[in-house]
Protein backbone atom coordinates (compact mmCIF):
# COMPACT_ATOMS: atom_id res chain seq x y z
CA UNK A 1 -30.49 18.62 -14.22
CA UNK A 2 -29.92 22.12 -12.41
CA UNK A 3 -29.38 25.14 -14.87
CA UNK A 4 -25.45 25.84 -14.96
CA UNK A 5 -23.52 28.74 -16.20
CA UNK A 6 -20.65 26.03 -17.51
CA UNK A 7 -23.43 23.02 -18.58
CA UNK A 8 -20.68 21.10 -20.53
CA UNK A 9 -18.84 20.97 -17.21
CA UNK A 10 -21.70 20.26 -15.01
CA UNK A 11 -22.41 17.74 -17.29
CA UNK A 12 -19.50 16.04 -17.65
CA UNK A 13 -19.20 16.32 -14.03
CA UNK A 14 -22.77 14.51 -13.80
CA UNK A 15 -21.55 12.08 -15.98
CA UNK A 16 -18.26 10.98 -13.83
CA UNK A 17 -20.63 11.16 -10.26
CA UNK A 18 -23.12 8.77 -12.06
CA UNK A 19 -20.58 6.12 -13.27
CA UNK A 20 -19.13 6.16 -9.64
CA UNK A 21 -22.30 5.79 -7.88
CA UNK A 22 -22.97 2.34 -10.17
CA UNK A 23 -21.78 -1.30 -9.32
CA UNK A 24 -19.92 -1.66 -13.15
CA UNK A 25 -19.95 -0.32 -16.11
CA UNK A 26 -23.32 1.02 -17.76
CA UNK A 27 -24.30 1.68 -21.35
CA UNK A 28 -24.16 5.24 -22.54
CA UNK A 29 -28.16 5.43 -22.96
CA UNK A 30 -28.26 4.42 -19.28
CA UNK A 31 -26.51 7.60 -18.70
CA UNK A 32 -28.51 9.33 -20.76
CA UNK A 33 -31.88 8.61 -19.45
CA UNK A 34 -30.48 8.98 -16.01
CA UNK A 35 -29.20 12.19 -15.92
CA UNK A 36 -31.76 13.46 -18.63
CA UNK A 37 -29.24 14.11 -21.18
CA UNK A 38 -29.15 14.30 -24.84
CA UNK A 39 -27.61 10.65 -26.50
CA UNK A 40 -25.55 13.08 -28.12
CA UNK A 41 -24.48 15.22 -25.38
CA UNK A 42 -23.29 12.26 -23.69
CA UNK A 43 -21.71 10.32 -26.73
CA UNK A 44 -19.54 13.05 -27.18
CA UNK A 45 -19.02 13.84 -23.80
CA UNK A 46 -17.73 10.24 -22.85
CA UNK A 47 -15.24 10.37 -25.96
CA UNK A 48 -13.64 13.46 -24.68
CA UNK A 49 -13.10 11.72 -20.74
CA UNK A 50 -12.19 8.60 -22.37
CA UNK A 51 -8.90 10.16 -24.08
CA UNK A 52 -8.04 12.04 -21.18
CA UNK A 53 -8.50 8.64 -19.18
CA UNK A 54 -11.35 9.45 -16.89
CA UNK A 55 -13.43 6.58 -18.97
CA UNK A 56 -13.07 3.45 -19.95
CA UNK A 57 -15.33 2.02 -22.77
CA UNK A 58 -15.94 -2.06 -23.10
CA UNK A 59 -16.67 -2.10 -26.81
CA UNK A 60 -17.66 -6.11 -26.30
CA UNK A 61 -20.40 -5.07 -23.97
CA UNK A 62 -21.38 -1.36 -25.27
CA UNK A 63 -20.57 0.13 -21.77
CA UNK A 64 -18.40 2.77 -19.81
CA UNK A 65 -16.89 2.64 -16.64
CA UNK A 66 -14.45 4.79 -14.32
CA UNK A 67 -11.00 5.20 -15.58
CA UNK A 68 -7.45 5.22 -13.96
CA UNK A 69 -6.98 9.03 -14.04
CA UNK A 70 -10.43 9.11 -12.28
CA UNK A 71 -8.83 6.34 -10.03
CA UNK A 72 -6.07 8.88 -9.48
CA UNK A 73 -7.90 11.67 -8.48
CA UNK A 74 -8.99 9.33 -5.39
CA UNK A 75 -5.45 8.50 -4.31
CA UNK A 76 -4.89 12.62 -4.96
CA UNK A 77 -7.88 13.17 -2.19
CA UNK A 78 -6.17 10.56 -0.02
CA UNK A 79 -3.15 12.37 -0.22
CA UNK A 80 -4.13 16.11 0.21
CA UNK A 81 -6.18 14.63 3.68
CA UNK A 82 -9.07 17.05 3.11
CA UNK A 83 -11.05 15.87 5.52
CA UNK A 84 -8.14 16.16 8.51
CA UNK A 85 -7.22 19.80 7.47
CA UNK A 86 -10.98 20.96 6.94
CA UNK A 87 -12.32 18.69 10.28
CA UNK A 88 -8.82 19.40 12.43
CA UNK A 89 -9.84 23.20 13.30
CA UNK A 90 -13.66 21.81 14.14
CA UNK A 91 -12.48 19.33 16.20
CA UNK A 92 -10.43 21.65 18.14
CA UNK A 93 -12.51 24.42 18.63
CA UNK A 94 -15.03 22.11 19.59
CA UNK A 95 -12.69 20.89 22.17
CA UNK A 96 -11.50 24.65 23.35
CA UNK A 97 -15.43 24.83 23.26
CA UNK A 98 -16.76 22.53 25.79
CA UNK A 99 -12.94 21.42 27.91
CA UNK A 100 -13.21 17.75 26.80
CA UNK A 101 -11.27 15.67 24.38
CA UNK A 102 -12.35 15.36 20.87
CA UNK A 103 -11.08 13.39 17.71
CA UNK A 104 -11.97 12.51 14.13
CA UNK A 105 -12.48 9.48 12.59
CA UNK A 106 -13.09 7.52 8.99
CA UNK A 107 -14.41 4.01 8.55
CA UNK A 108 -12.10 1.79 7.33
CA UNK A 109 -13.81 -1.84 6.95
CA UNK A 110 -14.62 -2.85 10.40
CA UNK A 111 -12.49 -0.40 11.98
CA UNK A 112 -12.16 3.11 12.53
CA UNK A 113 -9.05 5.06 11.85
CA UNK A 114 -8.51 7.98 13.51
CA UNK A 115 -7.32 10.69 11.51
CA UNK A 116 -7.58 13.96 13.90
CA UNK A 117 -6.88 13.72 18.14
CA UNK A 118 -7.08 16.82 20.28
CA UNK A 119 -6.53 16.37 23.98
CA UNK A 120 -8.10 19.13 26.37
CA UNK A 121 -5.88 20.73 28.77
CA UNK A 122 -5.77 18.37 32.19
CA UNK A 123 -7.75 15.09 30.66
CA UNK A 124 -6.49 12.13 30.66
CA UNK A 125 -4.79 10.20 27.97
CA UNK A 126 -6.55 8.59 25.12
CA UNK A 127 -6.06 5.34 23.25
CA UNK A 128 -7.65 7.32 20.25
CA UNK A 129 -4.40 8.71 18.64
CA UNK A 130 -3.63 9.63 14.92
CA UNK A 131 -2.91 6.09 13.54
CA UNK A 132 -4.98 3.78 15.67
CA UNK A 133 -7.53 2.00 14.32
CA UNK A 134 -10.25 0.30 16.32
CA UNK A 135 -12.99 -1.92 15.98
CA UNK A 136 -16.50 0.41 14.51
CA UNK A 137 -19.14 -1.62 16.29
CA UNK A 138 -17.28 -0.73 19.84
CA UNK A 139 -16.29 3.45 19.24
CA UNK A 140 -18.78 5.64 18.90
CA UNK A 141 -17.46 7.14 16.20
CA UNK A 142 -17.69 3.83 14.51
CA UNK A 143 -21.49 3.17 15.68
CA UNK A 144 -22.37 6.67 13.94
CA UNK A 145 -20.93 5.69 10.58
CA UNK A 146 -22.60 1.98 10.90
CA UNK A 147 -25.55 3.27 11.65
CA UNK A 148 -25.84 5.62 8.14
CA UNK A 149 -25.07 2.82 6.09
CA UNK A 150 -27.38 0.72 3.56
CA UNK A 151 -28.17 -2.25 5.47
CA UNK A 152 -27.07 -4.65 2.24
CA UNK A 153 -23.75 -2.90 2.87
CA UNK A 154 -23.75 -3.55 6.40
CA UNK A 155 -24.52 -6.71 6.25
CA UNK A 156 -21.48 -7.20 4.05
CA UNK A 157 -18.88 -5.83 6.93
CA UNK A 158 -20.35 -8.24 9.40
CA UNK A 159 -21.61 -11.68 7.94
CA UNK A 160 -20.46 -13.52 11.17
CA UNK A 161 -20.01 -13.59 14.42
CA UNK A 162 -16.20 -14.18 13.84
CA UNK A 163 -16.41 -10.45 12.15
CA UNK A 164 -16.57 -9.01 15.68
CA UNK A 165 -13.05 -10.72 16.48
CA UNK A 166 -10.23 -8.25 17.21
CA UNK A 167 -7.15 -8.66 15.34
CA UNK A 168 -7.81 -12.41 15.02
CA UNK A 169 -8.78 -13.38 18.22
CA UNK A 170 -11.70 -15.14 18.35
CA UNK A 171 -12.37 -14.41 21.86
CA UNK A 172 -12.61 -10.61 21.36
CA UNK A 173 -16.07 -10.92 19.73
CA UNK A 174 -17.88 -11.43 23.30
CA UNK A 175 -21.50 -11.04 23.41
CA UNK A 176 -21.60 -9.47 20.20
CA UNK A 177 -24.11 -10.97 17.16
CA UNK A 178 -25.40 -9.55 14.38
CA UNK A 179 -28.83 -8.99 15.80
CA UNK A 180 -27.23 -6.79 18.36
CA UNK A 181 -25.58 -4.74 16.20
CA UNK A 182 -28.88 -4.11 14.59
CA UNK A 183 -30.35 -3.08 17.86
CA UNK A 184 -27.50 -0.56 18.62
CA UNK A 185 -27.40 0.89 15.40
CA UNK A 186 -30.80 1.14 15.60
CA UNK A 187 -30.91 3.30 18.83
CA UNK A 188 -28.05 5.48 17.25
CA UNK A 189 -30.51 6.51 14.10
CA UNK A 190 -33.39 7.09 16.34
CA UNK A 191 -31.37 9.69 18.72
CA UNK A 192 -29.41 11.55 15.90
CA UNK A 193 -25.99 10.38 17.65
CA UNK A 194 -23.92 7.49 19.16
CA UNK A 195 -22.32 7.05 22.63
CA UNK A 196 -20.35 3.84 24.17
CA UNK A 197 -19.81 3.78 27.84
CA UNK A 198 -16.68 1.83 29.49
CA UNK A 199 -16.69 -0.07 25.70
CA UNK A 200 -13.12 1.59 24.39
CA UNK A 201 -11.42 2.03 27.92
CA UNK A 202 -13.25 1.74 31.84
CA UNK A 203 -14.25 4.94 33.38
CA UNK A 204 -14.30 6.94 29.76
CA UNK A 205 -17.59 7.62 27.58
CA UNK A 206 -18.09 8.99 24.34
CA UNK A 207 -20.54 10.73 21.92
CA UNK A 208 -20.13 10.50 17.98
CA UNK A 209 -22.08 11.92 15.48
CA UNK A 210 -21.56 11.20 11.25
CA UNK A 211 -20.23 13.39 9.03
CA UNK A 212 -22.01 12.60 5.64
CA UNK A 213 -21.15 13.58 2.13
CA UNK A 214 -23.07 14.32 -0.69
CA UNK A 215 -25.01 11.29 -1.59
CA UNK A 216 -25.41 10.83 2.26
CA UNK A 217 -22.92 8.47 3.01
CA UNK A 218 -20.53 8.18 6.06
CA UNK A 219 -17.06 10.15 5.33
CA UNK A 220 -16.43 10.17 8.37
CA UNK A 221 -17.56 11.02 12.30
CA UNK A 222 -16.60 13.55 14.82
CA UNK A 223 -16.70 12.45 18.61
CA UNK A 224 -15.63 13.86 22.17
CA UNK A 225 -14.64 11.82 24.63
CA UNK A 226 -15.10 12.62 29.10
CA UNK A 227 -14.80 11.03 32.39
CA UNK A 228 -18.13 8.83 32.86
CA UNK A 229 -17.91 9.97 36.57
CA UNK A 230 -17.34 13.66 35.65
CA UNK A 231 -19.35 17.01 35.62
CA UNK A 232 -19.44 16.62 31.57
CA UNK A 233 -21.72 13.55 31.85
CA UNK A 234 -24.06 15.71 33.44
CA UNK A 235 -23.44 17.96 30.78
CA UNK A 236 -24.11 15.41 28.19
CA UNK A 237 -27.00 16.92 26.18
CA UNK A 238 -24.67 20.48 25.94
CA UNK A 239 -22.10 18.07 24.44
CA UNK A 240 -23.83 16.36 21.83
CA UNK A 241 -25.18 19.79 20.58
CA UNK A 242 -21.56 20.78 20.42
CA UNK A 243 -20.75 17.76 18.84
CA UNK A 244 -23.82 17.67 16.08
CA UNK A 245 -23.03 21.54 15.25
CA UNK A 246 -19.16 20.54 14.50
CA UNK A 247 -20.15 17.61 12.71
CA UNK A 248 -22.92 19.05 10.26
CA UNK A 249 -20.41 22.00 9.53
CA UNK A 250 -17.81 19.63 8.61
CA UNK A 251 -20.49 17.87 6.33
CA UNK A 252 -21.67 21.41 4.62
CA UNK A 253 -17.55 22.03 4.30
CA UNK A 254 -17.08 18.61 2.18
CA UNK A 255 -20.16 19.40 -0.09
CA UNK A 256 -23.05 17.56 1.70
CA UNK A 257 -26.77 18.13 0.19
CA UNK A 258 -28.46 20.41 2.80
C-alpha cells in the first residue's frame, strides 16, 4: 500500500474499498494478504468498524462483510447528488462551449436516467429531460457506459432478446440481439466514444463518452446532442473532443485513477 501521513485511516479506508469490491463476505486473512496488511492491523481494525457499524462479522463462517452504516453512506451519496452538482457546470459550459445541447446521464439497469439537461439557446426540444429514463443500448450515453462494463456483467443486463423490450412491449426490441449489442459496443471501445443517429428521436444525433470512477467503472456518461442535418455534424470530431475533455474532468473530479 501507498505511504500515508494518517496510515490507520488509509487503512481502514483500504479495508472498507476491499470488502465493497468483493461478491460476499471474506475472511479477515483474505484482507490481509490482499491489501498487504498486518493480521493484526486488520483484526483490530475490523473490530473498531464493526462497533461503529461499517462491518458486519459472520462468526459461523469466520468472515466480514459491509455494514448498514456503510450501506448508509450510499443512500447519503444518493442524496447529496454529487455527480449532478460536480457534472451540471461541465455539462453546461460544454454546451455554452460548442452551441449544442448537452446532458448527463447514470446507468440504471437497462436504462439510463438522466440526471443533468442543458438546452442551447435556439435548439430544439429534447426528450432527454431530468427524470426520463431510456433504454442504454439505444442513447449514446447508455452505449458508452455498456461498453466499459465486464462482459460477465453485461451479459447479466441482457440475457434475452426480450431484455431489449421497452416498458414491456415485446415489440420494442426490433432487430436488436445480443450479438449486436456486442458489435456496437464493440465499435464504441475501439473509437473512445459512442454516437446513435435517428435511434432516440428522427433527425437528432448524439455523441457520449463515460465518465469512470476509480476502479474504472461507469458512474456515469456525458453526451451532446445536434441536428443530424446541421453544421455541427460537420463539426463532429470538434464535438467529441469537447465532449471527451468534459467527461475525463468530471472523472478526475469524482476520484478516477489517472
Amino acid at each position: 500500500m501507498a505511504t500515508s501521513k494518517v496510515p490507520a485511516a488509509d487503512q481502514t479506508l483500504a479495508i472498507l474499498a476491499h470488502l465493497a469490491s468483493q461478491r460476499g463476505p471474506v475472511p479477515a486473512a483474505t484482507i490481509a494478504q490482499a491489501l498487504e496488511l498486518p493480521r493484526s492491523t486488520v483484526y483490530h481494525l475490523l473490530a473498531v468498524m464493526q462497533e461503529r457499524g461499517f462491518v458486519v462479522h459472520l462468526p459461523e463462517e469466520r468472515r466480514y462483510g459491509l455494514g448498514i452504516a456503510a450501506f448508509e453512506l450510499s443512500s447519503g451519496f444518493s442524496r447529496q447528488q454529487p455527480l449532478a452538482r460536480l457534472g451540471g457546470p461541465l455539462v453546461a459550459s460544454l454546451v455554452d462551449r460548442i452551441g449544442e445541447s448537452g446532458h448527463l446521464a447514470v446507468l440504471h439497469g437497462r436504462d439510463v436516467l438522466y440526471l443533468v439537461e442543458e438546452r442551447a439557446p435556439r435548439r430544439p426540444s429534447l426528450v432527454t429531460d431530468v427524470g426520463v429514463r431510456l433504454p442504454a443500448h439505444l442513447t449514446a450515453t447508455g452505449r458508452a457506459m455498456l461498453a466499459a462494463l465486464p462482459p460477465a456483467q453485461l451479459r447479466a443486463l441482457y440475457p434475452d432478446r426480450a431484455a431489449f423490450a421497452w416498458r414491456g412491449d415485446p415489440e420494442a426490441s426490433g432487430t436488436w440481439r445480443y450479438s449486436l449489442l456486442k458489435q456496437v459496443l464493440h465499435g464504441v471501445r475501439e473509437a473512445g466514444f459512442a454516437g446513435e443517429d435517428g435511434e432516440v428521436t428522427e433527425g437528432l444525433a448524439s455523441v457520449g463518452v463515460a465518465v469512470l470512477d476509480h476502479v474504472g467503472w461507469p458512474a456515469a456518461a456525458i453526451a451532446v446532442t445536434y441536428r443530424a442535418d446541421s453544421d455541427a455534424a460537420a463539426r463532429a470530431e470538434e464535438i467529441t473532443g469537447a465532449v471527451r475533455a468534459a467527461a475525463g474532468e468530471l472523472s478526475r473530479r469524482i476520484g478516477a485513477a489517472r
